[in-house]
Protein backbone atom coordinates (compact mmCIF):
# COMPACT_ATOMS: atom_id res chain seq x y z
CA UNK A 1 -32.29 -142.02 167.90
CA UNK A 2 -29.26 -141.17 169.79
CA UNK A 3 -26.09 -143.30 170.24
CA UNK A 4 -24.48 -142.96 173.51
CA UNK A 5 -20.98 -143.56 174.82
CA UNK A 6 -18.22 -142.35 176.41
CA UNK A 7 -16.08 -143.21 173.13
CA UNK A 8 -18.63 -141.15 171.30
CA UNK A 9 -18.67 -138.20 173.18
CA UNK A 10 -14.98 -138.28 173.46
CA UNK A 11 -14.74 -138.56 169.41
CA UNK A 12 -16.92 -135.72 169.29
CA UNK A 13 -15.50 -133.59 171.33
CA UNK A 14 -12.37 -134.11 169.17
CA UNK A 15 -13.61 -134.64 166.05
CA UNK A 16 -14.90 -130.34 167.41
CA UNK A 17 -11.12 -129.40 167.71
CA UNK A 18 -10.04 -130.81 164.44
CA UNK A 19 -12.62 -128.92 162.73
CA UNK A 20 -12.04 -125.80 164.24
CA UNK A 21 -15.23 -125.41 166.19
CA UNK A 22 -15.29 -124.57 169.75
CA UNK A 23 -16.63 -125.98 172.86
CA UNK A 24 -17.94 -123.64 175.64
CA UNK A 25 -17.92 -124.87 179.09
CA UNK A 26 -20.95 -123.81 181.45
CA UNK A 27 -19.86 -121.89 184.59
CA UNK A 28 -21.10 -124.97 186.52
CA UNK A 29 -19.08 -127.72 184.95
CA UNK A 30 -15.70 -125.93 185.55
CA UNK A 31 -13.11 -126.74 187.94
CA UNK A 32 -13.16 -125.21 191.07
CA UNK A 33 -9.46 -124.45 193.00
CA UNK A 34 -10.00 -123.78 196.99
CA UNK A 35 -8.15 -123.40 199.89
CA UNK A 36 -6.66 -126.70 201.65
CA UNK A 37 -9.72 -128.34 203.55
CA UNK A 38 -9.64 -132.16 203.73
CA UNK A 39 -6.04 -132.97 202.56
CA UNK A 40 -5.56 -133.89 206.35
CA UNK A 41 -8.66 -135.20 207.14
CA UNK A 42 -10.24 -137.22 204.16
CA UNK A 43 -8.72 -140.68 204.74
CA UNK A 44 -10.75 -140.89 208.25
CA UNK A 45 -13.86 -141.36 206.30
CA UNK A 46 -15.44 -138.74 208.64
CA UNK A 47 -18.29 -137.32 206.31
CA UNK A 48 -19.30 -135.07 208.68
CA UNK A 49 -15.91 -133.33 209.67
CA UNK A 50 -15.35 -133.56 205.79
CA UNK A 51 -18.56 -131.45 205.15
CA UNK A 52 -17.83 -129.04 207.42
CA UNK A 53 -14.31 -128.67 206.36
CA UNK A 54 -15.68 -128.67 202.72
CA UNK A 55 -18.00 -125.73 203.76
CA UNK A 56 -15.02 -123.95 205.17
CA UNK A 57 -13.04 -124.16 202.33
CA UNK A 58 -12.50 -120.31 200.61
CA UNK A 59 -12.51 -120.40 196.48
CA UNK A 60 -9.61 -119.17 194.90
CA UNK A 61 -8.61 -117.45 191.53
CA UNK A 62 -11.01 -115.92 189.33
CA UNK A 63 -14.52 -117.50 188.78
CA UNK A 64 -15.51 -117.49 184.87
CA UNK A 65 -18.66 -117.39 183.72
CA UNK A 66 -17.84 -119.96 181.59
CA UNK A 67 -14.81 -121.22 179.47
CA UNK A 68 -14.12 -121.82 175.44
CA UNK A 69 -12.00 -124.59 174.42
CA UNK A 70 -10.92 -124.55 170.89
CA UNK A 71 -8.16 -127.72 171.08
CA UNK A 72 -5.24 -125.41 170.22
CA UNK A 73 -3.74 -126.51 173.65
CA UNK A 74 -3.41 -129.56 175.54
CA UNK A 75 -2.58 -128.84 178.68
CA UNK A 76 -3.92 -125.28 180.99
CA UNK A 77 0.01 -125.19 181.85
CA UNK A 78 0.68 -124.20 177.92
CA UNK A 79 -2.37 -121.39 177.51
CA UNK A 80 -1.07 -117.91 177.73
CA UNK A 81 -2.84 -116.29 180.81
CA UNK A 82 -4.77 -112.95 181.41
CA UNK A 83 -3.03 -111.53 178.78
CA UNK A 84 0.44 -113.06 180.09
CA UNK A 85 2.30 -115.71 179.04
CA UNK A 86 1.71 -119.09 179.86
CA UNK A 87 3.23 -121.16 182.96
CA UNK A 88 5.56 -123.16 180.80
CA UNK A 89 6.78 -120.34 179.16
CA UNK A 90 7.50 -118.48 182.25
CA UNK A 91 8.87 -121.92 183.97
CA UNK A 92 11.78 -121.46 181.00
CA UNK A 93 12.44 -118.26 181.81
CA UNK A 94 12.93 -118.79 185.24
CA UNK A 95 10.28 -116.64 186.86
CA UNK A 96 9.42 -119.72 188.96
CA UNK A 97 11.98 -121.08 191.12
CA UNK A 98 12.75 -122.34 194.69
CA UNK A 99 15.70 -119.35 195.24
CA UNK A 100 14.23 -116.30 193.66
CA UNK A 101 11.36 -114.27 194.25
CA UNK A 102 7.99 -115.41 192.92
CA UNK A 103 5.60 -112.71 192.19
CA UNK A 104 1.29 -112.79 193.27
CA UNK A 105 0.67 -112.69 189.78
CA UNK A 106 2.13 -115.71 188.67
CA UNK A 107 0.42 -117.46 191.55
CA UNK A 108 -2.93 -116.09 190.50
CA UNK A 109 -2.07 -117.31 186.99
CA UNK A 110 -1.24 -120.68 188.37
CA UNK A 111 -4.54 -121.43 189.77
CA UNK A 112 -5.84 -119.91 186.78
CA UNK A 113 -3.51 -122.60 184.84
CA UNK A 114 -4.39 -125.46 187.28
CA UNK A 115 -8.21 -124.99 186.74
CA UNK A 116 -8.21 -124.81 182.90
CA UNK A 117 -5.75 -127.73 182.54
CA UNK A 118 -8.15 -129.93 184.95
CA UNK A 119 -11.35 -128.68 183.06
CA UNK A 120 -10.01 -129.68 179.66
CA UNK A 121 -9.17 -132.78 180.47
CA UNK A 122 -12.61 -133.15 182.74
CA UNK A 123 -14.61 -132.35 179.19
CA UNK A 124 -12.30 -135.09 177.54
CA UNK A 125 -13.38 -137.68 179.65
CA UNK A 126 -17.19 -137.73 179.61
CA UNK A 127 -19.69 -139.46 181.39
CA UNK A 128 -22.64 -141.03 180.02
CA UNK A 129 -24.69 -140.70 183.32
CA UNK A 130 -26.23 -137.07 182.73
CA UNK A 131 -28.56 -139.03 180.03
CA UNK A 132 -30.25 -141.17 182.92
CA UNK A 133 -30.35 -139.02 185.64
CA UNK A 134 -31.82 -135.35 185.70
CA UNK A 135 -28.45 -133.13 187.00
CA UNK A 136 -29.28 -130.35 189.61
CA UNK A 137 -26.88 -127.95 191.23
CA UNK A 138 -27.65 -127.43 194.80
CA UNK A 139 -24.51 -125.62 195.82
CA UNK A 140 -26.35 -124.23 199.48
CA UNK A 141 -27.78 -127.55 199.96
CA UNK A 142 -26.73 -128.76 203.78
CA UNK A 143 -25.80 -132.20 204.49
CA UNK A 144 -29.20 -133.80 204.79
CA UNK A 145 -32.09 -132.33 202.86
CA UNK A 146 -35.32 -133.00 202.41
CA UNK A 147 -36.42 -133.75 198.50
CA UNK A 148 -39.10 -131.57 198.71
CA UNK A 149 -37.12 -128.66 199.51
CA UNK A 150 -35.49 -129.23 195.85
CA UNK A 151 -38.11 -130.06 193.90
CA UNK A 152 -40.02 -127.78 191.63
CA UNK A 153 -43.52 -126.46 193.56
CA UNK A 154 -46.67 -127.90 191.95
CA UNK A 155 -49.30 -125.32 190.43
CA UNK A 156 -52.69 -124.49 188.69
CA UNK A 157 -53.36 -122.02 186.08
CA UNK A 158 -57.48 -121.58 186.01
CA UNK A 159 -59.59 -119.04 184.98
CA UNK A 160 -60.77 -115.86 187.07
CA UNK A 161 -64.01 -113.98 186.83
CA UNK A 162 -62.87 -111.25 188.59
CA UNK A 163 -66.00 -111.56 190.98
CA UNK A 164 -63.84 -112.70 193.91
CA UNK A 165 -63.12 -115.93 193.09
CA UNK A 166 -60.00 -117.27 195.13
CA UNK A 167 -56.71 -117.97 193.04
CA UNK A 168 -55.93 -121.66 193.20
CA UNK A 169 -52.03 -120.90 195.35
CA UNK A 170 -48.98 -123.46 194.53
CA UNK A 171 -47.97 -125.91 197.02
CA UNK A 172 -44.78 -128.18 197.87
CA UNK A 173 -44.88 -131.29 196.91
CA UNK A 174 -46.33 -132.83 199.93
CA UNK A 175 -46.33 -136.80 199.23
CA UNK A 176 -42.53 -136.95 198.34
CA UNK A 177 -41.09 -137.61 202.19
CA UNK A 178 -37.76 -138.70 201.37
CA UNK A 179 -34.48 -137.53 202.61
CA UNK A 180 -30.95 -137.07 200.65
CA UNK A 181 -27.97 -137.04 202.00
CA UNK A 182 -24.67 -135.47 200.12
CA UNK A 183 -21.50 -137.46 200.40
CA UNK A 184 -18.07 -136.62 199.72
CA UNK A 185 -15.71 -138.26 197.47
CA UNK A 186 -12.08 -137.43 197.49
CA UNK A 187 -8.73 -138.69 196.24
CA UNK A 188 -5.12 -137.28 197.28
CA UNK A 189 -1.64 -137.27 195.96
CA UNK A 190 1.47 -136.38 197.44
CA UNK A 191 4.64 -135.04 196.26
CA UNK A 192 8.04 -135.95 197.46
CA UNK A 193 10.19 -136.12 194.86
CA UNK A 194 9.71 -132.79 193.11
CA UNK A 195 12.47 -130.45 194.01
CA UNK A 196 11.98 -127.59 191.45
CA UNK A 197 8.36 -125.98 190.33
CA UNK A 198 9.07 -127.12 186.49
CA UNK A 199 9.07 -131.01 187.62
CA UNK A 200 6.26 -130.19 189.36
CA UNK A 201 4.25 -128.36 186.76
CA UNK A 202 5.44 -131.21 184.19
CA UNK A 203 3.84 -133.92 187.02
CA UNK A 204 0.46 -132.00 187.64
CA UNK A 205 -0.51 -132.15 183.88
CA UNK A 206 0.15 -136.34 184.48
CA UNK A 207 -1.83 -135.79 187.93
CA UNK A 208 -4.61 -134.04 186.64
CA UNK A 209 -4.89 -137.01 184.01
CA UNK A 210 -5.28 -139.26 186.66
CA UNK A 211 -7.79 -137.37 188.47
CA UNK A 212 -10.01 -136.81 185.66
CA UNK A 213 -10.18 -140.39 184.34
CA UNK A 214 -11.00 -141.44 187.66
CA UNK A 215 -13.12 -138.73 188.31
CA UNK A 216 -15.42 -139.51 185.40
CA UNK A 217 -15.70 -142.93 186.03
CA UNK A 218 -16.66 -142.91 189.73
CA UNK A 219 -19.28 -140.60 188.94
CA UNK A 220 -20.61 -143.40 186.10
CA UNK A 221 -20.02 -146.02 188.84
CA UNK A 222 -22.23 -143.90 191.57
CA UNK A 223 -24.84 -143.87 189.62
CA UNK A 224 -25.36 -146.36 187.02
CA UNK A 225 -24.41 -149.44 189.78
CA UNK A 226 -27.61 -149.21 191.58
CA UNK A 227 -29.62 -149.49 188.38
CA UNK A 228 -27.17 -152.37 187.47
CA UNK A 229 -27.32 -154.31 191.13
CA UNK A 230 -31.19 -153.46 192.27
CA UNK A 231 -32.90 -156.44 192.57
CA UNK A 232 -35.92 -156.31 189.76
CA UNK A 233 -37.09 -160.32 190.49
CA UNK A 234 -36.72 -163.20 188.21
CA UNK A 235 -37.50 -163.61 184.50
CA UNK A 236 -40.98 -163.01 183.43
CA UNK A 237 -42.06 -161.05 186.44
CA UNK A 238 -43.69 -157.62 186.36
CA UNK A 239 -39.94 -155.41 186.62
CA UNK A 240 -37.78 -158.41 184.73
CA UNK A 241 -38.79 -159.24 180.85
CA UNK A 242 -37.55 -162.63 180.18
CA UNK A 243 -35.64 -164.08 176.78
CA UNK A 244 -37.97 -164.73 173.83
CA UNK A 245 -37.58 -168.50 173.23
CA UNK A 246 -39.96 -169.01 170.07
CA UNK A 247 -38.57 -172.64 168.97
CA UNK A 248 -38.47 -171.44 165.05
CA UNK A 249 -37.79 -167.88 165.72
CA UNK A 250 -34.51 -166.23 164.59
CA UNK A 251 -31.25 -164.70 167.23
CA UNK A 252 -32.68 -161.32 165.82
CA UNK A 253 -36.30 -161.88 166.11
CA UNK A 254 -36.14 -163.22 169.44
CA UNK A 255 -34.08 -159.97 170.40
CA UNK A 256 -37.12 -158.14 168.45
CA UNK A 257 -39.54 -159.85 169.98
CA UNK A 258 -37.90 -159.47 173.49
CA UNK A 259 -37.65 -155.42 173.05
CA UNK A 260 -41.41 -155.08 172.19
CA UNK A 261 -42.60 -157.17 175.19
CA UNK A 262 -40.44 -155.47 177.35
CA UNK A 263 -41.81 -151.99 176.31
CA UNK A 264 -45.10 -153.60 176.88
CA UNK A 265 -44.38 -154.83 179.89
CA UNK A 266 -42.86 -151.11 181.37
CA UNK A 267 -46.37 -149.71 179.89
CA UNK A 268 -48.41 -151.64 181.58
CA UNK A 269 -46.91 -150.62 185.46
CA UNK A 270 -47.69 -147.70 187.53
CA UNK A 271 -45.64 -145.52 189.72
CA UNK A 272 -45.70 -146.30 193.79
CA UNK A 273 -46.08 -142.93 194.61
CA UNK A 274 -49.10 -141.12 192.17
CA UNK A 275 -49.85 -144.29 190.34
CA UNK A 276 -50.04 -143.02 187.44
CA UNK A 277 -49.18 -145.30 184.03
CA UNK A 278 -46.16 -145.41 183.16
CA UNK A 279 -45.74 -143.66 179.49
CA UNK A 280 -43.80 -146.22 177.35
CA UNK A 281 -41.56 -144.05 174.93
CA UNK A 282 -38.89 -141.84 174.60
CA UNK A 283 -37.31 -144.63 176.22
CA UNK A 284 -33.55 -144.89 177.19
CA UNK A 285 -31.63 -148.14 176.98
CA UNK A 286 -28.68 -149.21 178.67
CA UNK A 287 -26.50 -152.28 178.12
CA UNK A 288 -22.91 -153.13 177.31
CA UNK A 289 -21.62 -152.42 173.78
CA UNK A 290 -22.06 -155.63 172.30
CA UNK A 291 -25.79 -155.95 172.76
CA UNK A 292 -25.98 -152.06 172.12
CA UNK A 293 -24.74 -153.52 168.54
CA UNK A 294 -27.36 -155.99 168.39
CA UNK A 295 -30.12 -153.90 168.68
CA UNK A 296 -28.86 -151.22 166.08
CA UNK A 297 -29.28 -154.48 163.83
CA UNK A 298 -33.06 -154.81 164.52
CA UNK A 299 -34.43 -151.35 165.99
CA UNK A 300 -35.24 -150.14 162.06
CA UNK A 301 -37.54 -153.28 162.16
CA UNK A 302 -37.40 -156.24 159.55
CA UNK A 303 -38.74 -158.76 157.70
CA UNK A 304 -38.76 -162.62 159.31
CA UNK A 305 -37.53 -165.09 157.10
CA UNK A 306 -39.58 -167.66 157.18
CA UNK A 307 -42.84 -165.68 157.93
CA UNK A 308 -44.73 -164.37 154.78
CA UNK A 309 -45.73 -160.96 154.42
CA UNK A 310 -44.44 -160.51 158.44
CA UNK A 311 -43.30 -156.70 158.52
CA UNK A 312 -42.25 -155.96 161.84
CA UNK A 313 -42.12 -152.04 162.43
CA UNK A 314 -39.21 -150.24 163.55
CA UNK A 315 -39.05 -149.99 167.65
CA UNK A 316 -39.53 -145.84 167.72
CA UNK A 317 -40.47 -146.21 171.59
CA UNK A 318 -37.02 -146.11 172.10
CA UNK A 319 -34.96 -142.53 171.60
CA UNK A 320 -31.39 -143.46 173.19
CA UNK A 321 -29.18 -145.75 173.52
CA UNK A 322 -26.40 -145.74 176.34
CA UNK A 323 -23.24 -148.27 175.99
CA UNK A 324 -21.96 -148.96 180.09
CA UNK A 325 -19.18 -151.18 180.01
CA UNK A 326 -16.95 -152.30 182.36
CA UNK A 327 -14.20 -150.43 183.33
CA UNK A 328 -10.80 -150.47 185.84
CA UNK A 329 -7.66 -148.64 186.93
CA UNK A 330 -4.39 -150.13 187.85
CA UNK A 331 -2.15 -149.45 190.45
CA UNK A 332 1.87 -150.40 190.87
CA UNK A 333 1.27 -152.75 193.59
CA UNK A 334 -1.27 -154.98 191.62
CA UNK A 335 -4.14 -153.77 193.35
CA UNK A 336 -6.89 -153.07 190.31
CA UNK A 337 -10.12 -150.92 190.57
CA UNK A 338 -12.79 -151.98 189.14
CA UNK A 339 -15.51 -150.50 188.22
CA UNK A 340 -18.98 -153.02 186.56
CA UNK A 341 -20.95 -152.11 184.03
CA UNK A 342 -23.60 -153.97 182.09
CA UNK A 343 -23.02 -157.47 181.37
CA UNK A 344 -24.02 -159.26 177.98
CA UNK A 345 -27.46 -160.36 177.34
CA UNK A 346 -29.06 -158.40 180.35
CA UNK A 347 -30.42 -154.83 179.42
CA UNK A 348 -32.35 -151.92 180.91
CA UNK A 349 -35.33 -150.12 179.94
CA UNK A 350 -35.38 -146.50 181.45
CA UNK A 351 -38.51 -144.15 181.26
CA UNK A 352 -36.92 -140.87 182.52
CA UNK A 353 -38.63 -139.54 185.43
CA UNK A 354 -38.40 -136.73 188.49
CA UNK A 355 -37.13 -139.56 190.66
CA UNK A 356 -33.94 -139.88 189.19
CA UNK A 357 -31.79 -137.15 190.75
CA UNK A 358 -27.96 -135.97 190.87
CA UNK A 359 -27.70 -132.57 193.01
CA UNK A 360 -24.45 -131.27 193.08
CA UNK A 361 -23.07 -129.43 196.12
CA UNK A 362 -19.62 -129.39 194.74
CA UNK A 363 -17.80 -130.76 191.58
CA UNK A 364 -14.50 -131.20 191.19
CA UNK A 365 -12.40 -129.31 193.03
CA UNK A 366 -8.73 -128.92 194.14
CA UNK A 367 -7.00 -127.75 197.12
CA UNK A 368 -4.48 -124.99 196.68
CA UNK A 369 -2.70 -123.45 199.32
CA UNK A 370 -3.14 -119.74 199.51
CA UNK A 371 0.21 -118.51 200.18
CA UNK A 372 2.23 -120.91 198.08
CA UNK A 373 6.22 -121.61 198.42
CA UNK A 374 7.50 -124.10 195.77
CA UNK A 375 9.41 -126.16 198.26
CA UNK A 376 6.10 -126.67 200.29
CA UNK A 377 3.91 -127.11 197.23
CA UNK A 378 6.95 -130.36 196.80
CA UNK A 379 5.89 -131.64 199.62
CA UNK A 380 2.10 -131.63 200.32
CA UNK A 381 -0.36 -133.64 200.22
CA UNK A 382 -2.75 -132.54 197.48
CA UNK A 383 -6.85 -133.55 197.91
CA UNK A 384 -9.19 -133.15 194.88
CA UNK A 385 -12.56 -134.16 195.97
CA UNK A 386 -16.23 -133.92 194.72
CA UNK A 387 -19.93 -133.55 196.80
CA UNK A 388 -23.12 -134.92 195.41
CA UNK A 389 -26.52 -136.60 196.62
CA UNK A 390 -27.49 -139.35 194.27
CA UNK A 391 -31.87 -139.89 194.78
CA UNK A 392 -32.79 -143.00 192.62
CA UNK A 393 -36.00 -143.65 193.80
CA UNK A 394 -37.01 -144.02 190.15
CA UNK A 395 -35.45 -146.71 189.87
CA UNK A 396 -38.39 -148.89 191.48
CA UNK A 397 -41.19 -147.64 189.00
CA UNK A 398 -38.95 -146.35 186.13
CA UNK A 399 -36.62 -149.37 185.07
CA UNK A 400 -37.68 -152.82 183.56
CA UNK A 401 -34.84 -155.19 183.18
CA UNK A 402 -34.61 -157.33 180.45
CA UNK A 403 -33.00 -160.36 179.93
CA UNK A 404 -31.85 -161.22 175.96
CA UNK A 405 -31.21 -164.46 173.63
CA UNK A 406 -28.45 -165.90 172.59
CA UNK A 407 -27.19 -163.85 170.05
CA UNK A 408 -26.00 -165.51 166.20
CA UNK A 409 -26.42 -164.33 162.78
């Protein structure tokens, strides 16, 4: 069983660099830098005049087919680049400035900086949604596409004779009619107090912070909410597994007791679509820390005090558990962002299914303007933004929410 969490994966990604082992980033997962696209326009909202601007938008710098971390640095800005040295060290030695000459290659190393400072600290602020959802990259994906478009073909292997017997051909997956449609997510900072490219490289590192952290968690927050908020019924329906409330029972055999019927409970539905059973293991749960503690106390199973000779059998239908708590940023003017995770005593039961879908179009990425000045780079707005289609479906047929005891020991 697997213990999920973005503390976890943050310790391990750490607990990598202190040990000397390194961590390769995919092609996919790393920061793209393009040119300026929706630093004017993404405050109107427009999704449609963002997409297209989004689609206009020209990469820049080099694009690696993948990246190795090893913790020696903490920031892209201190990594010596394409066999130069780094930004900061060229920052002290003056060969960035607003009054002299800055040459192409230090721009190109730059954006080279920017996107290996914004990937680190992307990796060091993980998300926990990837083990819910199945993650698909759909970078040519229009606006609005149809899910059967993206989904894998269905197909039959049978035997031949030989004697003319036709071959059985693969087909789309006619019965799934829905539609996605890719939104755009973006965020902006401007600078007006940075007179010199040093300040400025000093406050990017601090931006890029920022972005990540909130980054990560809106991603969490787009898709873990609608599992959190969907509307499952009341108690002791088919979706919604109610509190075990045996009179003589124990906190932590009324949790037990509460897990198995819930896993009975998922078993015993069907999907809308195929109706086929759903298969009750390899089960995910998510829930907030504190009951994700409670059931590490009874999933090895137990015996009941009070019961004689009562074994009851470690809960193996489960495979992984994912902590969602709640989580917020704060702002100068008091305003505080909130995002909710899972509340106490209320759980989820996930069966992983092909109706559970992120499709990327485009991760993060950063505008860059393509024939940089310092003084200008001082005083634009900057836009980092991020395009995805979120199809939760699943979530109907593939969740059963469960409500826990009172917990005491």
């Amino acid at each position: 069983m697997r213990d999920i969490s973005r503390a976890l994966l943050k310790h391990e990604i750490e607990n990598k660099f202190s040990t000397g082992n390194k961590v390769v980033i995919p092609s996919r997962e790393i920061v793209q830098v393009t040119t300026p696209a929706l630093r004017g326009i993404y405050k109107s909202g427009d999704q449609n005049r963002m997409f297209n601007a989004m689609q206009a938008a020209q990469p820049l710098g080099k694009r690696s087919s993948g990246l190795i971390m090893t913790g020696k640095y903490s920031s892209g800005f201190d990594v010596p680049v394409n066999g130069r040295a780094s930004i900061n060290e060229r920052i002290v030695k003056g060969e960035f400035s607003t009054s002299s000459h800055t040459l192409p290659a230090n721009w190109e190393d730059f954006i080279d900086a920017i996107v290996i400072d914004l990937t680190m600290k992307k990796e060091t602020q993980p998300s926990v949604r990837q083990f819910i959802y199945n993650m698909v990259d759909q970078p040519n994906a229009t606006k609005i596409m149809r899910l059967q478009d993206m989904m894998p073909y269905a197909f039959q292997f049978k035997t031949n004779t030989g004697n003319g017997d036709p071959v059985p051909l693969g087909e789309i997956r006619g019965k799934v009619k829905d539609f996605v449609e890719f939104y755009i997510k973006a965020t902006g900072f401007t600078y007006t107090l940075l007179a010199s490219l040093f300040d400025m490289s000093l406050d990017m590192g601090r931006v890029n912070d920022g972005v990540n952290l909130s980054y990560n968690y809106q991603k969490d927050s787009d898709a873990l909410l609608p599992i959190i908020s969907y509307d499952y019924g009341v108690a002791g329906t088919a979706k919604h597994t109610a509190a075990n409330a045996q009179a003589d029972a124990s906190s932590q055999l009324k949790t037990y007791l509460t897990y198995a019927q819930a896993i009975e409970d998922l078993s015993a539905r069907k999907d809308s679509l195929f109706l086929n059973t759903i298969k009750a293991n390899d089960l995910v749960l998510l829930c907030s820390s504190n009951d994700a503690r409670h059931f590490r106390t009874i999933r090895g199973g137990f015996d009941s005090k009070g019961i004689a000779d009562n074994k009851y059998p470690a809960i193996g239908e489960i495979s992984t558990i994912v902590e969602y708590d709640g989580d917020f940023i704060s702002f100068n003017d008091g305003k505080v962002l909130t995002f909710q995770g899972c509340t106490d005593r209320t759980a989820f039961l996930i069966k992983r299914n092909e109706f559970m879908n992120i499709y990327t179009k485009r991760g993060l990425t950063v505008e860059f303007d393509n024939n940089p000045s310092v003084l200008t780079l001082a005083q634009e707005e900057k836009a980092w933004y991020y395009s995805e289609a979120i199809y939760k479906e699943g979530i109907n047929d593939y969740i059963q929410k469960i409500s826990l005891p009172a917990w005491s020991l």
